[in-house]
N, C-alpha and C. Protein backbone atom coordinates (compact mmCIF):
# COMPACT_ATOMS: atom_id res chain seq x y z
N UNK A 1 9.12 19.38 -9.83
CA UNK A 1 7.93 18.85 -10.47
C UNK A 1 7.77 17.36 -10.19
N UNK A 2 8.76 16.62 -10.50
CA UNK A 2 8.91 15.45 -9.79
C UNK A 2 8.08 14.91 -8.43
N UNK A 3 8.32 15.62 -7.30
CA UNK A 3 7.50 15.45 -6.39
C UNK A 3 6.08 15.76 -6.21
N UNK A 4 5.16 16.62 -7.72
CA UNK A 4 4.00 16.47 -7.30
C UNK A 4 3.42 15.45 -8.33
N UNK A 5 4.15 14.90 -8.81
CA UNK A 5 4.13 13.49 -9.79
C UNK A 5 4.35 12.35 -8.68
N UNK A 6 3.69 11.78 -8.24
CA UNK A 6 3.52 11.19 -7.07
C UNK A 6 2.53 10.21 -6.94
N UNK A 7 2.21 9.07 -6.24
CA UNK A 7 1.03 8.14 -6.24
C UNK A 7 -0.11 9.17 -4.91
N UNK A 8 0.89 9.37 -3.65
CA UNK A 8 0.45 10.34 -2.70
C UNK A 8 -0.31 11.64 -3.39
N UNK A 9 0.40 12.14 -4.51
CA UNK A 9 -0.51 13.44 -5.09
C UNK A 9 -0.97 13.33 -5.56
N UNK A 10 -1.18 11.96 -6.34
CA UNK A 10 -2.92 10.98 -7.35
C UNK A 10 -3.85 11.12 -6.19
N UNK A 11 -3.40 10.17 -5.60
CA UNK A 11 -4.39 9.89 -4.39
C UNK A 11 -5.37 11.04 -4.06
N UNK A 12 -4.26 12.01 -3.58
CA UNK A 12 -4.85 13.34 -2.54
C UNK A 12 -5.54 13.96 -3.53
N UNK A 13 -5.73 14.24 -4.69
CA UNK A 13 -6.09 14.50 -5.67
C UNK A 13 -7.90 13.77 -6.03
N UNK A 14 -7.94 12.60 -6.22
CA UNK A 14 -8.99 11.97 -6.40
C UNK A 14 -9.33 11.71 -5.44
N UNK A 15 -9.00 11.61 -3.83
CA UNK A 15 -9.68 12.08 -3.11
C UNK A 15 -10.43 13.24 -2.66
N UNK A 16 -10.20 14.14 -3.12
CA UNK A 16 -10.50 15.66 -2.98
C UNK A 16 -11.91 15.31 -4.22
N UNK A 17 -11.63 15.14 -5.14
CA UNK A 17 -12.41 15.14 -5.84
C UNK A 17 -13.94 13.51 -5.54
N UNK A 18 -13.85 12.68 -4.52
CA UNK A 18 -14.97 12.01 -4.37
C UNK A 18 -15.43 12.96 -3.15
N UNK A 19 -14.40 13.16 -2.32
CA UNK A 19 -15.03 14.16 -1.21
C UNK A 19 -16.20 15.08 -1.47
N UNK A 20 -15.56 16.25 -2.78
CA UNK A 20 -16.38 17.25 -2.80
C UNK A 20 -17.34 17.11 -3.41
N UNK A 21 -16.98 16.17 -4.49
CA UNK A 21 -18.94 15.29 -4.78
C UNK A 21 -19.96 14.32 -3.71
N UNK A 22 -19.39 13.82 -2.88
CA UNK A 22 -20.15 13.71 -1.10
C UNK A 22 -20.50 14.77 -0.97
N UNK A 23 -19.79 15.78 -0.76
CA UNK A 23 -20.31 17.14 -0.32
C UNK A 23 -21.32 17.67 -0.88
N UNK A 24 -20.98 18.16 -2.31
CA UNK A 24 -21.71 19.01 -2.55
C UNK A 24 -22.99 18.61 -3.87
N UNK A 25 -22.32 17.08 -3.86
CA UNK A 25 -23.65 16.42 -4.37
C UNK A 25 -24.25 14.79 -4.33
N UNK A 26 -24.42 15.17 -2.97
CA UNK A 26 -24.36 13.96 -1.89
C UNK A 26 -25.01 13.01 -2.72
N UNK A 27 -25.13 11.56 -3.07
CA UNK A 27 -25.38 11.02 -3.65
C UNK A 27 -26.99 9.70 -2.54
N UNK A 28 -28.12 9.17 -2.75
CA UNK A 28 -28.75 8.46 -1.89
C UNK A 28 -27.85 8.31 -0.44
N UNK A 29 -28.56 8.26 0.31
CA UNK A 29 -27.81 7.35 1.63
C UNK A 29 -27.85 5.75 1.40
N UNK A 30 -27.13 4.98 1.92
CA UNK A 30 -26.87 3.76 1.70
C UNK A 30 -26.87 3.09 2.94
N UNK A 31 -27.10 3.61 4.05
CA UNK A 31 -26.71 3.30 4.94
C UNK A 31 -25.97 2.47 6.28
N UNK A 32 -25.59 2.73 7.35
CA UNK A 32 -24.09 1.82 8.02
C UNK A 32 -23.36 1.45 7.32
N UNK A 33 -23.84 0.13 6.47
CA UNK A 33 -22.63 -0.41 5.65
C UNK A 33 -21.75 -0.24 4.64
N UNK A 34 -22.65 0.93 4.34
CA UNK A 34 -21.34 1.55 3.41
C UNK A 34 -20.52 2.10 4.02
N UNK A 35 -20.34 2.86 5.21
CA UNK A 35 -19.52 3.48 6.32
C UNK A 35 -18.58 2.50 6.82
N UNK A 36 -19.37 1.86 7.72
CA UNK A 36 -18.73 0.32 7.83
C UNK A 36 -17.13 -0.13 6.57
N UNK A 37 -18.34 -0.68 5.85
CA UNK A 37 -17.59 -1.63 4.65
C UNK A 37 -16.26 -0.63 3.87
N UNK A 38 -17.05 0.42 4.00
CA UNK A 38 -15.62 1.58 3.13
C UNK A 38 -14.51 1.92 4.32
N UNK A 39 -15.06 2.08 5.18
CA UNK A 39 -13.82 1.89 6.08
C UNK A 39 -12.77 0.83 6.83
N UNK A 40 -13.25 -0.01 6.11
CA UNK A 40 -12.79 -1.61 6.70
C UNK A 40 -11.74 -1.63 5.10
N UNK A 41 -12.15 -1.25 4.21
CA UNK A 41 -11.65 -1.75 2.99
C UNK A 41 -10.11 -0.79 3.15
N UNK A 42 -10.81 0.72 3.67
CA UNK A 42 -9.63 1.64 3.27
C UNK A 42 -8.46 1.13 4.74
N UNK A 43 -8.85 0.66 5.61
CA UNK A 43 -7.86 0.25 6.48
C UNK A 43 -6.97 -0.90 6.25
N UNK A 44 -7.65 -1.95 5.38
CA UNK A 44 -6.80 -2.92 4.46
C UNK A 44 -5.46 -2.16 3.90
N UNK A 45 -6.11 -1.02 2.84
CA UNK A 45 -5.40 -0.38 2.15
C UNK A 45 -3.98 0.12 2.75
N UNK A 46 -4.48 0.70 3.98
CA UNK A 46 -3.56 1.35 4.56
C UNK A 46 -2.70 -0.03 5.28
N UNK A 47 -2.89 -0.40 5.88
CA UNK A 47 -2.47 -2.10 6.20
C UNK A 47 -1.41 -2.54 5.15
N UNK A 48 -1.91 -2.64 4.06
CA UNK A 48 -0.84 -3.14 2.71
C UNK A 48 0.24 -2.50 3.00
N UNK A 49 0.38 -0.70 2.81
CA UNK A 49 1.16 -0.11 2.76
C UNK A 49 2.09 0.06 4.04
N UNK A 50 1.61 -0.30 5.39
CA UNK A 50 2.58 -0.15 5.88
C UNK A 50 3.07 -1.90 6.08
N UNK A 51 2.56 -2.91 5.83
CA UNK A 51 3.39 -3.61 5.36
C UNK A 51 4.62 -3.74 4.49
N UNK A 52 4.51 -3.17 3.68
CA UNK A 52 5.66 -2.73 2.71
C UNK A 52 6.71 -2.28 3.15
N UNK A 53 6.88 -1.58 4.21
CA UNK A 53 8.04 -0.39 4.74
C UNK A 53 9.09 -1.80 5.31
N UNK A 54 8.60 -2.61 6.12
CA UNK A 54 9.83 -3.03 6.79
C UNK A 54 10.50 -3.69 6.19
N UNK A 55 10.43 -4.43 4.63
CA UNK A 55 11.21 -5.21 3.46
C UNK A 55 11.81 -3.87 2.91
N UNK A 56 11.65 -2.58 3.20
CA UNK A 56 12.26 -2.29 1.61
C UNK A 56 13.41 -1.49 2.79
N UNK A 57 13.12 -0.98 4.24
CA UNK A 57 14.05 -0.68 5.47
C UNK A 57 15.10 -1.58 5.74
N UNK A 58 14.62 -2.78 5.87
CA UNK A 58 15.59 -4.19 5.69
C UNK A 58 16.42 -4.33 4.40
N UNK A 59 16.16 -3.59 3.48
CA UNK A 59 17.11 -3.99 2.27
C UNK A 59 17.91 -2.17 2.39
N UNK A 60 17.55 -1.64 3.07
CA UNK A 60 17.94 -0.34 2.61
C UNK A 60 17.81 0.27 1.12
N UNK A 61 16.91 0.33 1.02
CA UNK A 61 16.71 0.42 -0.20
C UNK A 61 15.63 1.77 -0.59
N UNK A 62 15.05 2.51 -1.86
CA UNK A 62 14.04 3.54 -1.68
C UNK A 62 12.42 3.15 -1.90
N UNK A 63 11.50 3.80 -1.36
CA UNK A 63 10.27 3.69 -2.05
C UNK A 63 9.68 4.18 -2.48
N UNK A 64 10.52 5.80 -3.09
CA UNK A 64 10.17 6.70 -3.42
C UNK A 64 10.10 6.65 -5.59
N UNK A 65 8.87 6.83 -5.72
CA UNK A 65 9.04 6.60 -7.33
C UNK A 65 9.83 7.49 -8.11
N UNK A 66 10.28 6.91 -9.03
CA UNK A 66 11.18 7.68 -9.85
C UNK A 66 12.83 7.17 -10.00
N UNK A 67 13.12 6.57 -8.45
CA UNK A 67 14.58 6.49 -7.90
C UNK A 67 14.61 5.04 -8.30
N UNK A 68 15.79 5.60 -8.63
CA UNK A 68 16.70 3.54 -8.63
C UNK A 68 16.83 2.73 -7.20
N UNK A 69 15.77 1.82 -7.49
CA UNK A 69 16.32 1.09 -6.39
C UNK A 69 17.64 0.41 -6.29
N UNK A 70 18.47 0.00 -4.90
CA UNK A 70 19.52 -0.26 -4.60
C UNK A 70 19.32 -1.82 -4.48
N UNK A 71 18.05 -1.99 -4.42
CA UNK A 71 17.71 -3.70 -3.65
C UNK A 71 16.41 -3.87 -4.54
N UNK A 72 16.63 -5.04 -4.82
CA UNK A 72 15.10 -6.17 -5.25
C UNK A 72 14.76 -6.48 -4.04
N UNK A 73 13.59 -5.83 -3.43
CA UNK A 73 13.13 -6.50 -2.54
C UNK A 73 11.57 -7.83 -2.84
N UNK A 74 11.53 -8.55 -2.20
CA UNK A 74 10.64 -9.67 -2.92
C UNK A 74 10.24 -10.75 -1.73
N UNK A 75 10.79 -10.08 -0.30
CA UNK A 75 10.65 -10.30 0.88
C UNK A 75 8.78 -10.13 1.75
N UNK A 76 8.46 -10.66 2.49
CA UNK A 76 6.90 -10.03 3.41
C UNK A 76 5.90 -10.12 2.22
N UNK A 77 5.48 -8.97 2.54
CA UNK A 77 4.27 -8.52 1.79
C UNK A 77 4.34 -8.84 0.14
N UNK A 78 5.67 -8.54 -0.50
CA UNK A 78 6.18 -8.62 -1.96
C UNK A 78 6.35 -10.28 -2.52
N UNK A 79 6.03 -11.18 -1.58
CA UNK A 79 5.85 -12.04 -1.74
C UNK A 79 4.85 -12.81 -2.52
N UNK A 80 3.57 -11.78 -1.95
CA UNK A 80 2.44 -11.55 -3.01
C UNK A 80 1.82 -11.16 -3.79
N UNK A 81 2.86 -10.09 -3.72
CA UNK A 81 1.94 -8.67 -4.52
C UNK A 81 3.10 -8.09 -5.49
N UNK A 82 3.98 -7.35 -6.42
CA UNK A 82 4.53 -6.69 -6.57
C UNK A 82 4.42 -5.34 -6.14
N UNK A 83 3.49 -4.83 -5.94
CA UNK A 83 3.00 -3.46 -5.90
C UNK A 83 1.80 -3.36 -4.62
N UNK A 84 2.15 -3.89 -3.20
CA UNK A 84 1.10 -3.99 -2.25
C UNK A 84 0.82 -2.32 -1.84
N UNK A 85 2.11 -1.07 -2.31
CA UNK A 85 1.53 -0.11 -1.54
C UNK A 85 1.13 0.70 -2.57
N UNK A 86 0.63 0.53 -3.95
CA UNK A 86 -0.27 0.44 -4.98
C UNK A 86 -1.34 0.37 -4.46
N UNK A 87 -1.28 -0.86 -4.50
CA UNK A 87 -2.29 -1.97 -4.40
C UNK A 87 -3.27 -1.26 -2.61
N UNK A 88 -2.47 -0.73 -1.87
CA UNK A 88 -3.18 0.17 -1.03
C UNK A 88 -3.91 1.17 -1.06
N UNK A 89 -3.26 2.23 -2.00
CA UNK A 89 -3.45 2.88 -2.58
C UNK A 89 -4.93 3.01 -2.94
N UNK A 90 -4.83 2.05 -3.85
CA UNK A 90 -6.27 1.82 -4.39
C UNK A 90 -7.54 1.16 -3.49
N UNK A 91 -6.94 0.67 -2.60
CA UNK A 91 -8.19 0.09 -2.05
C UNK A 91 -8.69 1.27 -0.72
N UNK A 92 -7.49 2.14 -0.18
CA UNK A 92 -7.73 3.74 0.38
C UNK A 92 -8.65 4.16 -0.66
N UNK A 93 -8.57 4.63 -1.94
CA UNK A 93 -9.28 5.19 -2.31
C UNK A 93 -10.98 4.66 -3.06
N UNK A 94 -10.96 3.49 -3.20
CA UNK A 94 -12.34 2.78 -3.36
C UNK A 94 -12.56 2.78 -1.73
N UNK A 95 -11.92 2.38 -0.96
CA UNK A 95 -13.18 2.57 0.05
C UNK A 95 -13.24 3.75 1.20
N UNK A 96 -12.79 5.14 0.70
CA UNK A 96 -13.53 6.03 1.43
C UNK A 96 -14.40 6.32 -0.23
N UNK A 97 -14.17 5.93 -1.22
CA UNK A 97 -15.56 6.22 -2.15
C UNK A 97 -16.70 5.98 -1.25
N UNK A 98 -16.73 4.62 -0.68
CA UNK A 98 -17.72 4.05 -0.68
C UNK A 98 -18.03 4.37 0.65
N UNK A 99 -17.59 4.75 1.53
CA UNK A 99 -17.41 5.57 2.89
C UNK A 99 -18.33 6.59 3.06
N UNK A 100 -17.78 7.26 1.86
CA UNK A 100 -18.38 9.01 1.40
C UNK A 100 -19.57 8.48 0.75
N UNK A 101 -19.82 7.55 0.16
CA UNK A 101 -21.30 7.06 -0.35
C UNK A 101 -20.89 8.55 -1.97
N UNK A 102 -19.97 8.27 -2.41
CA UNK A 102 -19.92 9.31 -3.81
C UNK A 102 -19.97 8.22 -4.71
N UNK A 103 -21.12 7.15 -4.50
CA UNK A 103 -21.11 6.24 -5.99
C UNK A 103 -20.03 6.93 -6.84
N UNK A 104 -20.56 7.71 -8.02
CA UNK A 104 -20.59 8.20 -9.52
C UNK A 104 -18.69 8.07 -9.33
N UNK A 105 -18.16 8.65 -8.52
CA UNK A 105 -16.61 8.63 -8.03
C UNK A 105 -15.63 7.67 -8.20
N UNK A 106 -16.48 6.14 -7.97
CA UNK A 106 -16.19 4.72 -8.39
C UNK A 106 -15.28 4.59 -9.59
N UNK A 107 -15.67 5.40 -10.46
CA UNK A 107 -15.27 5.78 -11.53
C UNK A 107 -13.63 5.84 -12.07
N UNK A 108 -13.44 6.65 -10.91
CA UNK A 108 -11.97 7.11 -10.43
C UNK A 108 -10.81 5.81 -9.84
N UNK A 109 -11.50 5.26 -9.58
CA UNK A 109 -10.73 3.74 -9.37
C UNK A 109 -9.87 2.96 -10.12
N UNK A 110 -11.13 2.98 -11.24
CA UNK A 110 -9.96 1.85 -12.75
C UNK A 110 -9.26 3.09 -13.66
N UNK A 111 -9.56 4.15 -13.21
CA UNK A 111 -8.74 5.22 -13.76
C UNK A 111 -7.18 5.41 -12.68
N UNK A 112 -7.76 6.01 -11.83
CA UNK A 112 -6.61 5.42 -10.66
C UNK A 112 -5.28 4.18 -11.31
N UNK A 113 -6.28 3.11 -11.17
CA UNK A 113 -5.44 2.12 -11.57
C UNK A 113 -4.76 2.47 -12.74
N UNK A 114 -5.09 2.63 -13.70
CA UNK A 114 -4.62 2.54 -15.08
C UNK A 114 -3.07 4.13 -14.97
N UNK A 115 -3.34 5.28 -14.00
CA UNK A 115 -2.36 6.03 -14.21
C UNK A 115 -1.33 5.27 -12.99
N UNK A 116 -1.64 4.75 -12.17
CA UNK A 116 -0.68 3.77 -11.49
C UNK A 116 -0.17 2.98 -12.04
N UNK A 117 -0.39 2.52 -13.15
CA UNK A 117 0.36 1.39 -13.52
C UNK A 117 1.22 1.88 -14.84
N UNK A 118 0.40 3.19 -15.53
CA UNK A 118 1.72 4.09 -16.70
C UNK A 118 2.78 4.76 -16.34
N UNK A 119 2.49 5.62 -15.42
CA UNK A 119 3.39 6.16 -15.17
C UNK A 119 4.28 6.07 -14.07
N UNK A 120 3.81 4.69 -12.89
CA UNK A 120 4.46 4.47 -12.20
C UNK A 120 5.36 3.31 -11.86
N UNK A 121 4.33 2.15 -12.18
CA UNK A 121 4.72 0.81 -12.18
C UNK A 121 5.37 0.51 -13.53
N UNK A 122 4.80 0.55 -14.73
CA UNK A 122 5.67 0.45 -15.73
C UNK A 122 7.40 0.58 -15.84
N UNK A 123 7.01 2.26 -15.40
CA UNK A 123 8.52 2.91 -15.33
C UNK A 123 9.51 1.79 -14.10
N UNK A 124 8.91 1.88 -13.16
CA UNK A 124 9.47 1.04 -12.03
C UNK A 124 10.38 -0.24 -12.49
N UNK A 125 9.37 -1.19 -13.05
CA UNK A 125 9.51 -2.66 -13.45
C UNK A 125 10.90 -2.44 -14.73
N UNK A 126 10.76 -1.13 -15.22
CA UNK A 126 12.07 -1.24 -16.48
C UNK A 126 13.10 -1.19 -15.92
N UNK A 127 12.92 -0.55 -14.35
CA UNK A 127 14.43 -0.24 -13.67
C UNK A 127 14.68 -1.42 -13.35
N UNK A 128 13.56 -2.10 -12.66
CA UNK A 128 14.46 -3.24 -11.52
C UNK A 128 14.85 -4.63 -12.80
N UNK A 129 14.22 -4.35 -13.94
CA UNK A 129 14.58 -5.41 -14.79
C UNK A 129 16.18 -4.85 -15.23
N UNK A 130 16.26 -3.70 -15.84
CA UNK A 130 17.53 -3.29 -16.15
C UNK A 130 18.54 -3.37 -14.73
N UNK A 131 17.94 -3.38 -13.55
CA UNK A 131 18.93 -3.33 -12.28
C UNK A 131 19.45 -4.87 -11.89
N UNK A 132 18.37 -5.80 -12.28
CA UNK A 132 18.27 -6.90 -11.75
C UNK A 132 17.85 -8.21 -11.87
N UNK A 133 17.63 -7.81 -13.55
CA UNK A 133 17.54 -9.19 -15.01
C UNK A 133 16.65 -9.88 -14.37
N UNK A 134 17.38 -11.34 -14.41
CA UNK A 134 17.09 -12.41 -13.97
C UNK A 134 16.64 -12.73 -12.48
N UNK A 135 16.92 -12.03 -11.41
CA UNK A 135 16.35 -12.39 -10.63
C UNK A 135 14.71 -11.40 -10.33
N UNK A 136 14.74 -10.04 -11.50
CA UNK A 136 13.12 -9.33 -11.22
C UNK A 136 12.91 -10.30 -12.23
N UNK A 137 13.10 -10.87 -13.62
CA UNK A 137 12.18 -11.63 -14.36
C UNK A 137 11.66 -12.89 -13.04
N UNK A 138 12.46 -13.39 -12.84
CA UNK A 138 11.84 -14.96 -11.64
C UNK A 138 10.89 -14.36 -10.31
N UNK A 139 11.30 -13.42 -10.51
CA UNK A 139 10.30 -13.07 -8.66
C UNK A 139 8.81 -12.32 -10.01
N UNK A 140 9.18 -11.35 -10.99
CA UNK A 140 7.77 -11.15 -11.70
C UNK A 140 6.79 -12.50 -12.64
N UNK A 141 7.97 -13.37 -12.48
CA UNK A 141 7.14 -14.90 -13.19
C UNK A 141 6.01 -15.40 -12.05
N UNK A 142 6.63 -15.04 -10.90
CA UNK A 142 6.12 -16.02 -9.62
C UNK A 142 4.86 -15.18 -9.16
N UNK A 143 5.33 -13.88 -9.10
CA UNK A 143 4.54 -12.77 -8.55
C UNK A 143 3.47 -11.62 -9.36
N UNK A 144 2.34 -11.98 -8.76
CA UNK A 144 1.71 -10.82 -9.71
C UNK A 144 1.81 -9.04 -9.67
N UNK A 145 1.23 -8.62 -10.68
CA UNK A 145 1.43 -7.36 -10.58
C UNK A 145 0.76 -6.46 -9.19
N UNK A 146 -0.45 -6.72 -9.27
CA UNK A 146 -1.58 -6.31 -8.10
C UNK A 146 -1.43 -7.13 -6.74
N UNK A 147 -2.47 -8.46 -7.54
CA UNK A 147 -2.58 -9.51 -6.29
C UNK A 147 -3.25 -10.56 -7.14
């Protein structure tokens, strides 16, 4: 069960669901630039996230939720962000919203956010504080949650 408790099975999830309202209840056309602009945003997204991989490969460490990490990583990308492949996450899924032109879907975003940050990031931040005190309190003083 664990594994379909997942940011990947949020995602795929509320994506399915702006998709099939594109589909099947296509919302005005908006035209180019929403195509454009939603796909520029969701390639950011994806951008964040594979930024992330080579700090947490370099520490040997996991990025799989749920697991104890072995390493504070706070290296690259984590420099700015606590949560950049979150923080991808979300901007994948606001901009094929806006891609798919499923306005009403938008919706799904600060919802998005809000189960990303209960059940994933929360939980996360108790480990690496219980793993790693004082040095996750100084890198979360410095560093924001998002961006």
């Amino acid at each position: 069960m664990e594994r379909l408790d997942s940011p990947p099975v949020w995602l795929a999830a509320f994506l399915a669901l702006a998709w099939a309202q594109s589909a099947l209840l296509p919302t005005p056309w908006a035209g180019d630039w929403a195509a454009t602009a939603g796909g520029v945003i969701a390639l950011i997204g994806a951008g964040l996230m594979l930024a992330a991989i080579p700090p947490f490969l370099r520490a040997r460490t996991t990025v799989v939720p749920h697991k104890m990490p072995s390493a504070l990583v706070t290296s690259g990308i984590f420099r700015f962000s606590r949560n950049p492949i979150y923080l991808g996450d979300v901007l994948i899924l606001a901009g094929l919203v806006i891609r798919w032109q499923a306005w009403p879907m938008l919706l799904l975003v600060p919802l998005f956010v809000v189960i990303l940050t209960r059940r994933f990031i929360e939980p996360e931040e108790a480990r690496l504080r219980a793993a790693f005190g004082r040095d996750f309190e100084a890198w979360a003083a410095r560093t924001r949650r998002w961006i």
